[in-house]
C-alpha atoms as a PDB file:
ATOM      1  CA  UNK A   1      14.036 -22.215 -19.453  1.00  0.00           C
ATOM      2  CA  UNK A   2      17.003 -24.080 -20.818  1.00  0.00           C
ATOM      3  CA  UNK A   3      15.756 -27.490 -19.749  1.00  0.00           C
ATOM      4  CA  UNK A   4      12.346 -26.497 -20.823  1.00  0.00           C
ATOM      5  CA  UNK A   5      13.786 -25.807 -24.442  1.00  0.00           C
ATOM      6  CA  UNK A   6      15.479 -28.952 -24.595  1.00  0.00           C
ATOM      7  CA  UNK A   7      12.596 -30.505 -24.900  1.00  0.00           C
ATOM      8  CA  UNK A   8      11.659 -28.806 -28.523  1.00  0.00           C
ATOM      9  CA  UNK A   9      12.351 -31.467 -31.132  1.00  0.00           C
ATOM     10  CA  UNK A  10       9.858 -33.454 -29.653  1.00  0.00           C
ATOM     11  CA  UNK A  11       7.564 -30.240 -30.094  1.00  0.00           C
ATOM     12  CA  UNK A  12       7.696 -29.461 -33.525  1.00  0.00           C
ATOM     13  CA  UNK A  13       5.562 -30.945 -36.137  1.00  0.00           C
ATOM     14  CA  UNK A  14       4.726 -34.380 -37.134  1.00  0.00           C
ATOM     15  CA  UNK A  15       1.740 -35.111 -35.193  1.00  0.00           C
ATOM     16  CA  UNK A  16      -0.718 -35.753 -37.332  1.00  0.00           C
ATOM     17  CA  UNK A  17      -4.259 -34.083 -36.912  1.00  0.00           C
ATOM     18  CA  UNK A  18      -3.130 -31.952 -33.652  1.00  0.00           C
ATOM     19  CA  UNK A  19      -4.783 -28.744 -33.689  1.00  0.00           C
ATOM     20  CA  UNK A  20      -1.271 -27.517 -31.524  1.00  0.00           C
ATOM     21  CA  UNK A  21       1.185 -28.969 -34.001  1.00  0.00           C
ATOM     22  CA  UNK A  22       2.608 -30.896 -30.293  1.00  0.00           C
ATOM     23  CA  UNK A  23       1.443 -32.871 -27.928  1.00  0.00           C
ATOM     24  CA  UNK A  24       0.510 -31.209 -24.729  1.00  0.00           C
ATOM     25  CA  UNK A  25       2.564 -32.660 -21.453  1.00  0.00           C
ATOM     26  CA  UNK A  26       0.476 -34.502 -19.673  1.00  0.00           C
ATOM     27  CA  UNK A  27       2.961 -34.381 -16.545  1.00  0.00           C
ATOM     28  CA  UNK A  28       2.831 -30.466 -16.924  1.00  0.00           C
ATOM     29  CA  UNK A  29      -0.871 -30.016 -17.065  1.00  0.00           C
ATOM     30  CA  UNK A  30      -1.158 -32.038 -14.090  1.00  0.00           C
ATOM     31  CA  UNK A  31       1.684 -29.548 -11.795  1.00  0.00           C
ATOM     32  CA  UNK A  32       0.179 -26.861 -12.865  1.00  0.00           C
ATOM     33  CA  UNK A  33      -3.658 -27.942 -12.382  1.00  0.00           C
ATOM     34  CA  UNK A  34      -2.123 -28.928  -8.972  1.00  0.00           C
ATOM     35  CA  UNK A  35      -0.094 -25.337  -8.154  1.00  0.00           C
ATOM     36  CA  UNK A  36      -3.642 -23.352  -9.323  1.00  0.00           C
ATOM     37  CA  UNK A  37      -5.618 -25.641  -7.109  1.00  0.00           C
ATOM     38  CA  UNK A  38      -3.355 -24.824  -4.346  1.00  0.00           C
ATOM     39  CA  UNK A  39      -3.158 -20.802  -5.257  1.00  0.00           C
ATOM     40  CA  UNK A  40      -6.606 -20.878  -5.441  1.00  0.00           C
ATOM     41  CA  UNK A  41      -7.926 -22.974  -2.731  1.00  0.00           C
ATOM     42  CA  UNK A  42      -5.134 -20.212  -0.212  1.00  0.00           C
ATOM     43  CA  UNK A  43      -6.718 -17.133  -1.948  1.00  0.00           C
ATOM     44  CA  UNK A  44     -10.264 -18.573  -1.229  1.00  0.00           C
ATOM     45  CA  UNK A  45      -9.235 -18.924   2.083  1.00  0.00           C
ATOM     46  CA  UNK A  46      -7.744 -15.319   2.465  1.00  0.00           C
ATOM     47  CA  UNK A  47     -10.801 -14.434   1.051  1.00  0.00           C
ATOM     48  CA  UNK A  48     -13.602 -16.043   3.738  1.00  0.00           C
ATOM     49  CA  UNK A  49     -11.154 -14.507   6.397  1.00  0.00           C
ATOM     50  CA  UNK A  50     -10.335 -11.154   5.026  1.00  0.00           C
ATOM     51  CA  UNK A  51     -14.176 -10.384   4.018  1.00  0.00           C
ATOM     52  CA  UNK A  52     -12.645  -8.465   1.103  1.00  0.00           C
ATOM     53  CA  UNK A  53     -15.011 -10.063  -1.724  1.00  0.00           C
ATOM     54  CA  UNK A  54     -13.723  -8.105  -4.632  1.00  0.00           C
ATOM     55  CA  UNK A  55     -10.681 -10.073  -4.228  1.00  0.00           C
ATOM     56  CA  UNK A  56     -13.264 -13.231  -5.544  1.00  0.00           C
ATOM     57  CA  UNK A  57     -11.789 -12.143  -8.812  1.00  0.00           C
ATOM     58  CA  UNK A  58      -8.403 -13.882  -7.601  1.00  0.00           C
ATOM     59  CA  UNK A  59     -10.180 -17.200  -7.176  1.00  0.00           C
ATOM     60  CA  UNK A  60     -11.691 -16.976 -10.054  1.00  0.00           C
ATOM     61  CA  UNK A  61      -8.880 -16.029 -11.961  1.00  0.00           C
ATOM     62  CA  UNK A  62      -7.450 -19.019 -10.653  1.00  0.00           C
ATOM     63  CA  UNK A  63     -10.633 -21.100 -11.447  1.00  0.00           C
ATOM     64  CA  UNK A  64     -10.197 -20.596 -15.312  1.00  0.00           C
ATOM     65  CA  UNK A  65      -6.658 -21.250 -15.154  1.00  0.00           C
ATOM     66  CA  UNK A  66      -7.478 -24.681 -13.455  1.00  0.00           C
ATOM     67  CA  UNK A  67     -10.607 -25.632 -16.538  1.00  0.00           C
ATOM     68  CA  UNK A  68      -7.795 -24.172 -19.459  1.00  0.00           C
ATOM     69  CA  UNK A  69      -4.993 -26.906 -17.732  1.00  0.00           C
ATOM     70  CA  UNK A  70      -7.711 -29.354 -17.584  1.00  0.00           C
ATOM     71  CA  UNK A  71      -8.295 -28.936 -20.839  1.00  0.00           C
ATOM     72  CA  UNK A  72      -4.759 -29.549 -21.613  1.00  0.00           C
ATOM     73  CA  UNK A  73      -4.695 -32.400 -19.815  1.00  0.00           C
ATOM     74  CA  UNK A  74      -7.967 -33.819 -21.976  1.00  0.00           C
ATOM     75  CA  UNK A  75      -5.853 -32.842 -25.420  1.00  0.00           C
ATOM     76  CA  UNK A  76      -2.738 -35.003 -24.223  1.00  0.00           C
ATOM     77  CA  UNK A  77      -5.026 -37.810 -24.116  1.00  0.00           C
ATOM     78  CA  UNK A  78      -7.447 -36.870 -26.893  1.00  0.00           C
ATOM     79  CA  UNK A  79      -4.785 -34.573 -29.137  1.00  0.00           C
ATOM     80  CA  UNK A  80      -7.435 -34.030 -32.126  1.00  0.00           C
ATOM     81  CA  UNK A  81     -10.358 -33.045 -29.831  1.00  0.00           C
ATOM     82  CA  UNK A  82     -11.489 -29.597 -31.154  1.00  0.00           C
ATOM     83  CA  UNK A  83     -13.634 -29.317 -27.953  1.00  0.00           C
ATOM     84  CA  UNK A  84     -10.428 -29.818 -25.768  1.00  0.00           C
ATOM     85  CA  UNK A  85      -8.812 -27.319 -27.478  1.00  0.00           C
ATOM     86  CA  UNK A  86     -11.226 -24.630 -27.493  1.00  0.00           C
ATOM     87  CA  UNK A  87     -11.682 -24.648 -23.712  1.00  0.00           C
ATOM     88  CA  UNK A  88      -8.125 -24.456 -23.132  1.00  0.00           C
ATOM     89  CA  UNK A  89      -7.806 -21.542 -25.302  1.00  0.00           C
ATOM     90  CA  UNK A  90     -10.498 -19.691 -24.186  1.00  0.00           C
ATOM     91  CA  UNK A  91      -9.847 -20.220 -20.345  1.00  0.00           C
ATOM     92  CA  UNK A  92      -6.122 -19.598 -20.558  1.00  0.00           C
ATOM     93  CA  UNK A  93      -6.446 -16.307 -22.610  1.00  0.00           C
ATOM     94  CA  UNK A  94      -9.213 -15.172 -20.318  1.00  0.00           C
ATOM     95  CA  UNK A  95      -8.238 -15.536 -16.857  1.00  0.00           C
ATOM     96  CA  UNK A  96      -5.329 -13.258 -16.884  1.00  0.00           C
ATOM     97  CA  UNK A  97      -8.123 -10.564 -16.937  1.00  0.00           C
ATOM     98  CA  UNK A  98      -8.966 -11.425 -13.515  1.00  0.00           C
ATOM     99  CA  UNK A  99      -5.290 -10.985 -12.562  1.00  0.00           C
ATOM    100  CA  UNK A 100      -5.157  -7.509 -13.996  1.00  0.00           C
ATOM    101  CA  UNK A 101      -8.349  -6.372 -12.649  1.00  0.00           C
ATOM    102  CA  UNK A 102      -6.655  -7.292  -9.183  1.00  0.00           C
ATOM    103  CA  UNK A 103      -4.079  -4.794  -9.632  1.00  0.00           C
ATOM    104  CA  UNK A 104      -5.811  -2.048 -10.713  1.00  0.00           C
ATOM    105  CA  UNK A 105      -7.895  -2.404  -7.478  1.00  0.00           C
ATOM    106  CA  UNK A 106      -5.130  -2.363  -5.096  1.00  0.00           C
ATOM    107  CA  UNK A 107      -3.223   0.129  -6.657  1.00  0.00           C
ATOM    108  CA  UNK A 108      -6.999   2.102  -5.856  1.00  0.00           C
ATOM    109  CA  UNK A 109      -6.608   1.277  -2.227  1.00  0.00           C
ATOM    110  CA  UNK A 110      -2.615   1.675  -1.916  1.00  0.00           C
ATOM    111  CA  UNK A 111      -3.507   5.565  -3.618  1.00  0.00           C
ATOM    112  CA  UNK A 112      -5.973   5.868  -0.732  1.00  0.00           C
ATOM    113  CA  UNK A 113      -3.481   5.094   1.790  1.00  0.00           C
ATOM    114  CA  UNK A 114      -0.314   6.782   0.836  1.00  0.00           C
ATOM    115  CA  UNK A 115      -2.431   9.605  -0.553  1.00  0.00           C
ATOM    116  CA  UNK A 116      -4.616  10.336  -3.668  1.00  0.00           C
ATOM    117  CA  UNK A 117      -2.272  13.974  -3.878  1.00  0.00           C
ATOM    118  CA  UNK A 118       0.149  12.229  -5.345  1.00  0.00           C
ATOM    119  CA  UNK A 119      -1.942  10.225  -8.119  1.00  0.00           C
ATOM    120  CA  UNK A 120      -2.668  11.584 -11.962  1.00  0.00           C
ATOM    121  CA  UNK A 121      -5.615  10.236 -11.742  1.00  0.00           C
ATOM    122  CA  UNK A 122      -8.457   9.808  -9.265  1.00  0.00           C
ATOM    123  CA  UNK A 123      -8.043   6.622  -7.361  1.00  0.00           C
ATOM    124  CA  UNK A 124     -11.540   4.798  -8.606  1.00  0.00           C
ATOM    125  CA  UNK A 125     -10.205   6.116 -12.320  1.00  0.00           C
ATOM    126  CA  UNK A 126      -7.982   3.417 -12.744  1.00  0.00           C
ATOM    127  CA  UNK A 127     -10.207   0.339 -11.796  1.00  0.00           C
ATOM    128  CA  UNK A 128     -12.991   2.179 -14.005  1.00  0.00           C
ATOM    129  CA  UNK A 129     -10.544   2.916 -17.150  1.00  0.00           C
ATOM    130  CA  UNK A 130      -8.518  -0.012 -16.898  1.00  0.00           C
ATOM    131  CA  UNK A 131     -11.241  -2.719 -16.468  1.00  0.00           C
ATOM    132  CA  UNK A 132     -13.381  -1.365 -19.272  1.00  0.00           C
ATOM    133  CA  UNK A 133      -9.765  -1.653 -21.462  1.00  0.00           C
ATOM    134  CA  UNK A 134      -9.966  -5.242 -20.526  1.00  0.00           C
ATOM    135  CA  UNK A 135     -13.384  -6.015 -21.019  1.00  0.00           C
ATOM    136  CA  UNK A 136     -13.307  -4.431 -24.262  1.00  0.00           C
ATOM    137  CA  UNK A 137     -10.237  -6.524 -24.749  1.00  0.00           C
ATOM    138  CA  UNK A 138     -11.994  -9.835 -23.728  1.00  0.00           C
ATOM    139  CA  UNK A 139     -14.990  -8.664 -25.897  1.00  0.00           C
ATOM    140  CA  UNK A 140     -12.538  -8.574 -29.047  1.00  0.00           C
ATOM    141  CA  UNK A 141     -11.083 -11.618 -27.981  1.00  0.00           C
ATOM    142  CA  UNK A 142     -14.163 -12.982 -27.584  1.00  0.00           C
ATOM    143  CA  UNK A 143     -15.288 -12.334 -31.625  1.00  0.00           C
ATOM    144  CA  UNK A 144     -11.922 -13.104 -32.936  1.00  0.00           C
ATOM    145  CA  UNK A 145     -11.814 -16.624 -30.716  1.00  0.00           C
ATOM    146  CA  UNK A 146     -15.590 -17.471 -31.930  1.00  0.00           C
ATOM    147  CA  UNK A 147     -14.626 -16.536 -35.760  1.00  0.00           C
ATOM    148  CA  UNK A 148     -10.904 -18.470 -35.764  1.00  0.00           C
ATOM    149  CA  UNK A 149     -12.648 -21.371 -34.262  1.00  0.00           C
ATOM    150  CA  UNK A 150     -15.895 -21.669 -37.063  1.00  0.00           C
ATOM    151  CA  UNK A 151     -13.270 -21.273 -39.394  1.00  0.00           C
ATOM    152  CA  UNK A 152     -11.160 -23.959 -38.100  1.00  0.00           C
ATOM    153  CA  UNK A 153     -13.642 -26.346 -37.941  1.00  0.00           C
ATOM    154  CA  UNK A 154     -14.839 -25.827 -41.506  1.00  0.00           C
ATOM    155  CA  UNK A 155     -11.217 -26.070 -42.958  1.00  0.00           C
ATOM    156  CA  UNK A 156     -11.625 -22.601 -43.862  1.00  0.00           C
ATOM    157  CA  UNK A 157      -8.742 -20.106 -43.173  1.00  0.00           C
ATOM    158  CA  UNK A 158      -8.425 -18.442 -39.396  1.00  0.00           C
ATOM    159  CA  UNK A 159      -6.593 -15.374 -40.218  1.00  0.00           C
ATOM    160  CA  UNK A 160      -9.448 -13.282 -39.990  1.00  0.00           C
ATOM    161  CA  UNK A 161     -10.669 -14.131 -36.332  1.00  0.00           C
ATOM    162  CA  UNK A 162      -6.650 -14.393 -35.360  1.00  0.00           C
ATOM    163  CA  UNK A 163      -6.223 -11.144 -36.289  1.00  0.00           C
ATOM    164  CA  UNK A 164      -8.907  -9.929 -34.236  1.00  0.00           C
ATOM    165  CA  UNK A 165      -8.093 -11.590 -31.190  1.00  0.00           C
ATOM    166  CA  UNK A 166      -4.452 -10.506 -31.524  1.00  0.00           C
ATOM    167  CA  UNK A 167      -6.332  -6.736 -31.666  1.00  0.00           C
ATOM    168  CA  UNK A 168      -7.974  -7.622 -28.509  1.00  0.00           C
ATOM    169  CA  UNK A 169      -4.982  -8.804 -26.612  1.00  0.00           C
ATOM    170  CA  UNK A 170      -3.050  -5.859 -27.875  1.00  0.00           C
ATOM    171  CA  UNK A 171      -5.940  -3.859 -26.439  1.00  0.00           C
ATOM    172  CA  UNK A 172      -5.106  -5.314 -22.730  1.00  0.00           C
ATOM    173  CA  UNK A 173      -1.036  -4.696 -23.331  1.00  0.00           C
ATOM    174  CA  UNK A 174      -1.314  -1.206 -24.392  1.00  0.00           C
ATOM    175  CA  UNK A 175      -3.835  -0.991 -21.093  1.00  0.00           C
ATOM    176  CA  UNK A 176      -1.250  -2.814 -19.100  1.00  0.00           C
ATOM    177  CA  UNK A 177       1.560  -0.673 -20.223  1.00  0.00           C
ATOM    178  CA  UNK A 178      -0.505   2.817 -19.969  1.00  0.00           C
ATOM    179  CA  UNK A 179      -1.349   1.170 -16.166  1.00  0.00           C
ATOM    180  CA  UNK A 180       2.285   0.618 -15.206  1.00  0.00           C
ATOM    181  CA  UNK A 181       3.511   4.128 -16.152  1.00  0.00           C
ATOM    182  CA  UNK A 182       1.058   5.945 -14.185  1.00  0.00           C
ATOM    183  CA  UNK A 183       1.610   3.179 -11.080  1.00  0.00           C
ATOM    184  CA  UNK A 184       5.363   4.070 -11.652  1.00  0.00           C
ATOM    185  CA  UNK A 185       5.226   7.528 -11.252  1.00  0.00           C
ATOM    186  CA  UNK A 186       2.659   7.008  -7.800  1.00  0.00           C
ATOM    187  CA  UNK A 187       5.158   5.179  -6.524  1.00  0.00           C
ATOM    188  CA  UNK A 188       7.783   7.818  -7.647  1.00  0.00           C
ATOM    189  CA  UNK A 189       6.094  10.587  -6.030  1.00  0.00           C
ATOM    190  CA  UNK A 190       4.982   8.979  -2.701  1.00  0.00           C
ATOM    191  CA  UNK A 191       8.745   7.391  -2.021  1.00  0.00           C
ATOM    192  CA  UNK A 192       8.575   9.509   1.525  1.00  0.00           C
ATOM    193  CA  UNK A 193       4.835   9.014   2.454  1.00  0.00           C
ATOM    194  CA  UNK A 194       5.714   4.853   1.447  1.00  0.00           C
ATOM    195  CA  UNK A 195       8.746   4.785   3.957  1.00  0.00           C
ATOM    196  CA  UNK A 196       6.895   6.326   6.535  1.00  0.00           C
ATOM    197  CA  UNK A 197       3.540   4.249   5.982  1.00  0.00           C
ATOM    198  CA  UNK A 198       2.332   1.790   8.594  1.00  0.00           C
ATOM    199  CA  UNK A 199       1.743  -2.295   8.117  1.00  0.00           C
ATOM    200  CA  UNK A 200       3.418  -3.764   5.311  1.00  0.00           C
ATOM    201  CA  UNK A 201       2.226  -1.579   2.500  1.00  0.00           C
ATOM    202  CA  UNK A 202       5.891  -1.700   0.650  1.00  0.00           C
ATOM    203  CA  UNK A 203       5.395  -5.264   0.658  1.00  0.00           C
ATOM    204  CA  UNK A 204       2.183  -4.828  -1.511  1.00  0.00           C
ATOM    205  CA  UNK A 205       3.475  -2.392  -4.069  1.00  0.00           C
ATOM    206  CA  UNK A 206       6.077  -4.502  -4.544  1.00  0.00           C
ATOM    207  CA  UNK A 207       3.497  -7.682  -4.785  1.00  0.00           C
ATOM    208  CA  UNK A 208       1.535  -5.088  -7.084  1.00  0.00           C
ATOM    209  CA  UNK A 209       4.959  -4.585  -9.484  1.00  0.00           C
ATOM    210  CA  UNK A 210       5.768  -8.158  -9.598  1.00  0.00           C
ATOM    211  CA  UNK A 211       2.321  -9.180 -10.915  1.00  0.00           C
ATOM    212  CA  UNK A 212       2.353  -6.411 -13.525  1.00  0.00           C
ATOM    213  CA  UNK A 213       5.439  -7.463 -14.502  1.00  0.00           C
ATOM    214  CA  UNK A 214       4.147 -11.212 -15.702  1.00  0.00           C
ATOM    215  CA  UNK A 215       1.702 -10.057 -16.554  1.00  0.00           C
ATOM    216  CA  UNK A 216       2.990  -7.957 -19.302  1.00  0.00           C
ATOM    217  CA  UNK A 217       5.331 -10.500 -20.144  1.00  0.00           C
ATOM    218  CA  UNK A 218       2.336 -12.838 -21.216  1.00  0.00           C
ATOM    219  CA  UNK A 219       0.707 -10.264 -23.223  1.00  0.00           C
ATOM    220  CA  UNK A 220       3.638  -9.535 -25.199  1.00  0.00           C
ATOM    221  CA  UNK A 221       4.254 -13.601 -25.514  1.00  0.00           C
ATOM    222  CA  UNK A 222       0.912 -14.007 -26.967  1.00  0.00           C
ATOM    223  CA  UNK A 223       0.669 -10.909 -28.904  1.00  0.00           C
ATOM    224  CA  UNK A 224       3.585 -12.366 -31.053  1.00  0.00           C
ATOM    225  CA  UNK A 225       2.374 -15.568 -30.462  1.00  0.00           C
ATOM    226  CA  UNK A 226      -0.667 -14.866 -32.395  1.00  0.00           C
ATOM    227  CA  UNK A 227       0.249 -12.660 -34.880  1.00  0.00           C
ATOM    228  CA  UNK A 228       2.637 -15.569 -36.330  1.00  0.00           C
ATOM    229  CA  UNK A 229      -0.575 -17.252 -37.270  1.00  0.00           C
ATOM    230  CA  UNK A 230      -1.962 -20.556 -35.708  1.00  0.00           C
ATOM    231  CA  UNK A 231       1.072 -22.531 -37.609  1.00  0.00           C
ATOM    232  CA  UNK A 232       3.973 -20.394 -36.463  1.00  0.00           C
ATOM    233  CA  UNK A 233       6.823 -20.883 -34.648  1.00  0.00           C
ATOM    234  CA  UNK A 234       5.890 -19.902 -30.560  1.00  0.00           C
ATOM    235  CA  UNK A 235       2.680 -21.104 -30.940  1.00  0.00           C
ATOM    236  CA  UNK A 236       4.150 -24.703 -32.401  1.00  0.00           C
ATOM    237  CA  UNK A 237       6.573 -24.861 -29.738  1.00  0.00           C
ATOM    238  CA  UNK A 238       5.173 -25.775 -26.308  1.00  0.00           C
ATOM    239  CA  UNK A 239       7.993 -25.098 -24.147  1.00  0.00           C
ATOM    240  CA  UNK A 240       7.781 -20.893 -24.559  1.00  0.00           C
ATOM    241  CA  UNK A 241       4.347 -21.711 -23.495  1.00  0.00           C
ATOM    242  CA  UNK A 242       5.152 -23.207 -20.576  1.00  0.00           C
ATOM    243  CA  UNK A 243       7.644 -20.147 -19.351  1.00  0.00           C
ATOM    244  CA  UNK A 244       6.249 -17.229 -20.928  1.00  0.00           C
ATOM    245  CA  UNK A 245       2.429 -17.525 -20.016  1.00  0.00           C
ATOM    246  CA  UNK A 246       2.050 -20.674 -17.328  1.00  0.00           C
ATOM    247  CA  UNK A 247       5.189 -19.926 -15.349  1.00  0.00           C
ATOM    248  CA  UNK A 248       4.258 -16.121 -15.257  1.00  0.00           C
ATOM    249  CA  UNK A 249       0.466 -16.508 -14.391  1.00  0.00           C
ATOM    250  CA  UNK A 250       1.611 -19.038 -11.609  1.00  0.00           C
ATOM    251  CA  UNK A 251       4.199 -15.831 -10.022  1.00  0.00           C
ATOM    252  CA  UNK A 252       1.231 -13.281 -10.966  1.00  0.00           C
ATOM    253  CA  UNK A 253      -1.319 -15.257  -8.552  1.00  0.00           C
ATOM    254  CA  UNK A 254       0.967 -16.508  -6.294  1.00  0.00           C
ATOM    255  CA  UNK A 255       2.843 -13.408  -5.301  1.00  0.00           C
ATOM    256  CA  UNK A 256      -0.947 -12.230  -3.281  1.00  0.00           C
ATOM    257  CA  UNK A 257      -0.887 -15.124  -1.180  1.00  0.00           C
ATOM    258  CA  UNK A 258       2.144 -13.818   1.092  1.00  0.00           C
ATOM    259  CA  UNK A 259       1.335 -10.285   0.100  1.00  0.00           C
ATOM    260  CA  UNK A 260      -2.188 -10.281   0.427  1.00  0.00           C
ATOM    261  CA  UNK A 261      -4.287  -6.870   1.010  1.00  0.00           C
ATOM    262  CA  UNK A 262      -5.564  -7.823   3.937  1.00  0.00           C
ATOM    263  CA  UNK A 263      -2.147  -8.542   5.622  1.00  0.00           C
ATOM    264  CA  UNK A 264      -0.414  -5.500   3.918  1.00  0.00           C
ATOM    265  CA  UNK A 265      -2.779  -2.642   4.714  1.00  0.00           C
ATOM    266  CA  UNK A 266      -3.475  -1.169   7.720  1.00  0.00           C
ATOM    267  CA  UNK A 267      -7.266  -0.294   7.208  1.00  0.00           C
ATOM    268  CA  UNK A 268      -8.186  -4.279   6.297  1.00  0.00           C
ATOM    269  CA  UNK A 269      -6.450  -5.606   9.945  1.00  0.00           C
ATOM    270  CA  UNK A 270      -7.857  -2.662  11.823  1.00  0.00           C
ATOM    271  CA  UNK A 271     -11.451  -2.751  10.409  1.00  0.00           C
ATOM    272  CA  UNK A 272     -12.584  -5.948   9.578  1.00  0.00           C
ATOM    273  CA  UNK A 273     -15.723  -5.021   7.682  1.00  0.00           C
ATOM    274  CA  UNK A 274     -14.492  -2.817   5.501  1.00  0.00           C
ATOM    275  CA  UNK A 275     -13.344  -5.948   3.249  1.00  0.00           C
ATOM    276  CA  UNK A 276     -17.131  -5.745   1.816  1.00  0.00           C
ATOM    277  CA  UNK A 277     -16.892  -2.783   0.153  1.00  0.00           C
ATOM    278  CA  UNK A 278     -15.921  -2.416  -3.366  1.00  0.00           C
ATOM    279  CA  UNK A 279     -12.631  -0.565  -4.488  1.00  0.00           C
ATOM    280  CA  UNK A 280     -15.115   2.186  -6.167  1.00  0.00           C
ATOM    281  CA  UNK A 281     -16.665   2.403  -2.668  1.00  0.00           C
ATOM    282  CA  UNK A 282     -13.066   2.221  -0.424  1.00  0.00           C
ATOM    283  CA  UNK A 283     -11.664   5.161  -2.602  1.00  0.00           C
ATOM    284  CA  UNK A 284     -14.940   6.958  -2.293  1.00  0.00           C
ATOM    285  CA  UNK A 285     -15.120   6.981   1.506  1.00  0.00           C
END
């Protein structure tokens, strides 16, 4: 993060008519369009083999991270393009969603196999709650993105629609956070059953705590992002960018490729088929 910082005089203002008050790196959109192509072209892969297709969300995840870099990569060459802009925004603020909806279904199906007796909740509880928290989070997001953005256009001011969409993303922390206490104490409570499980299930709550992790590091990165207004300081300054929401979402995707479902629990390698249920429908059976 050092080096990255280094870079920040060349950040700050002084570019005249950019809507990020820098330059985006056009060598940095280009690694990281090429480590989500990657991430996403192994996850699609896990995917046609593992015949879990809930896990599509993964891909697609990765999918909108690949459009927001692109459109990165279009604002280092055309730096005033509102257009440019806007998809970048949109797609990079979205596609954690995807990421989080991921963990909420595996913790579902690690609770099903170290044992729903030691869970506050039902098992399909938490992919129900938590994904309605983040689609009323995106919805927010949504109205607060479409509001800043007819504002900015018109030269009138975007505080209004920020402010929204900083309520929306504080919507998907304070789901995030609620999320990660109740995985905690699972985990806390099923330290004997988890020793004594079968396959490489330890390896997948881990995977499951390391994703959480980043991403709850993002959503606390853009929640202050945000609220310091479309001319503030993090927002201005491209290299927290890079290592508090690229870097993170790269770890949060990339951690499920080694530590995949399918190669961590025992039900997915014995039964083949059972991949095409739905979480809902695993932690039903």
């Amino acid at each position: 993060m050092d080096a990255l910082l280094s870079h920040k005089k060349g950040d700050g203002k002084g570019h005249g008519g950019s809507l990020y008050g820098y330059v985006p790196w056009e060598s940095a959109a280009i690694a990281f369009i090429t480590l989500f192509a990657l991430l996403t072209f192994a996850h699609l892969g896990l995917l046609i083999r593992s015949r879990i297709w809930w896990l599509v969300v993964l891909s697609i995840g990765g999918v909108a991270e690949i459009i927001g870099w692109a459109g990165r990569l279009w604002s280092a060459k055309s730096v005033k393009s509102l257009d440019a802009f806007l998809t970048q925004q949109i797609c990079l603020i979205l596609a954690p969603c995807f990421f989080s909806a991921m963990v909420y279904g595996t913790l579902g199906s690690l609770i099903k196999t170290l044992g729903p007796q030691f869970s506050r909740l039902r098992p399909n509880l938490y992919l129900i709650i938590f994904c309605i928290a983040d689609l009323l989070a995106i919805v927010i997001q949504a109205i607060g993105g479409a509001k800043a953005a007819l504002a900015l256009q018109s030269n009138n001011d975007t505080t209004p629609g920020t402010h929204i969409m900083v309520a929306g993303i504080a919507v998907q922390l304070l789901g995030m956070v609620v999320f990660s206490i109740l995985g905690c104490e699972f985990f806390w409570r099923t330290r004997s059953a988890a020793a004594q499980s079968q396959g490489k299930v330890n390896l997948l709550a881990f995977a499951l705590a390391f994703s959480s992790f980043w991403i709850l590091v993002r959503c606390v990165y853009r929640v202050v992002e945000l609220a310091q207004g479309w001319k503030g300081y993090l927002i201005t300054h491209q290299p927290y960018f890079i290592a508090l929401d690229a870097i993170p979402m790269v770890f949060a995707l990339g951690v499920f490729v080694p530590c995949h479902p399918y190669l961590c629990l025992p039900q997915y390698k014995e039964n083949p088929d059972s991949g095409a249920s739905t979480p809902l429908e695993e932690v039903e059976k």
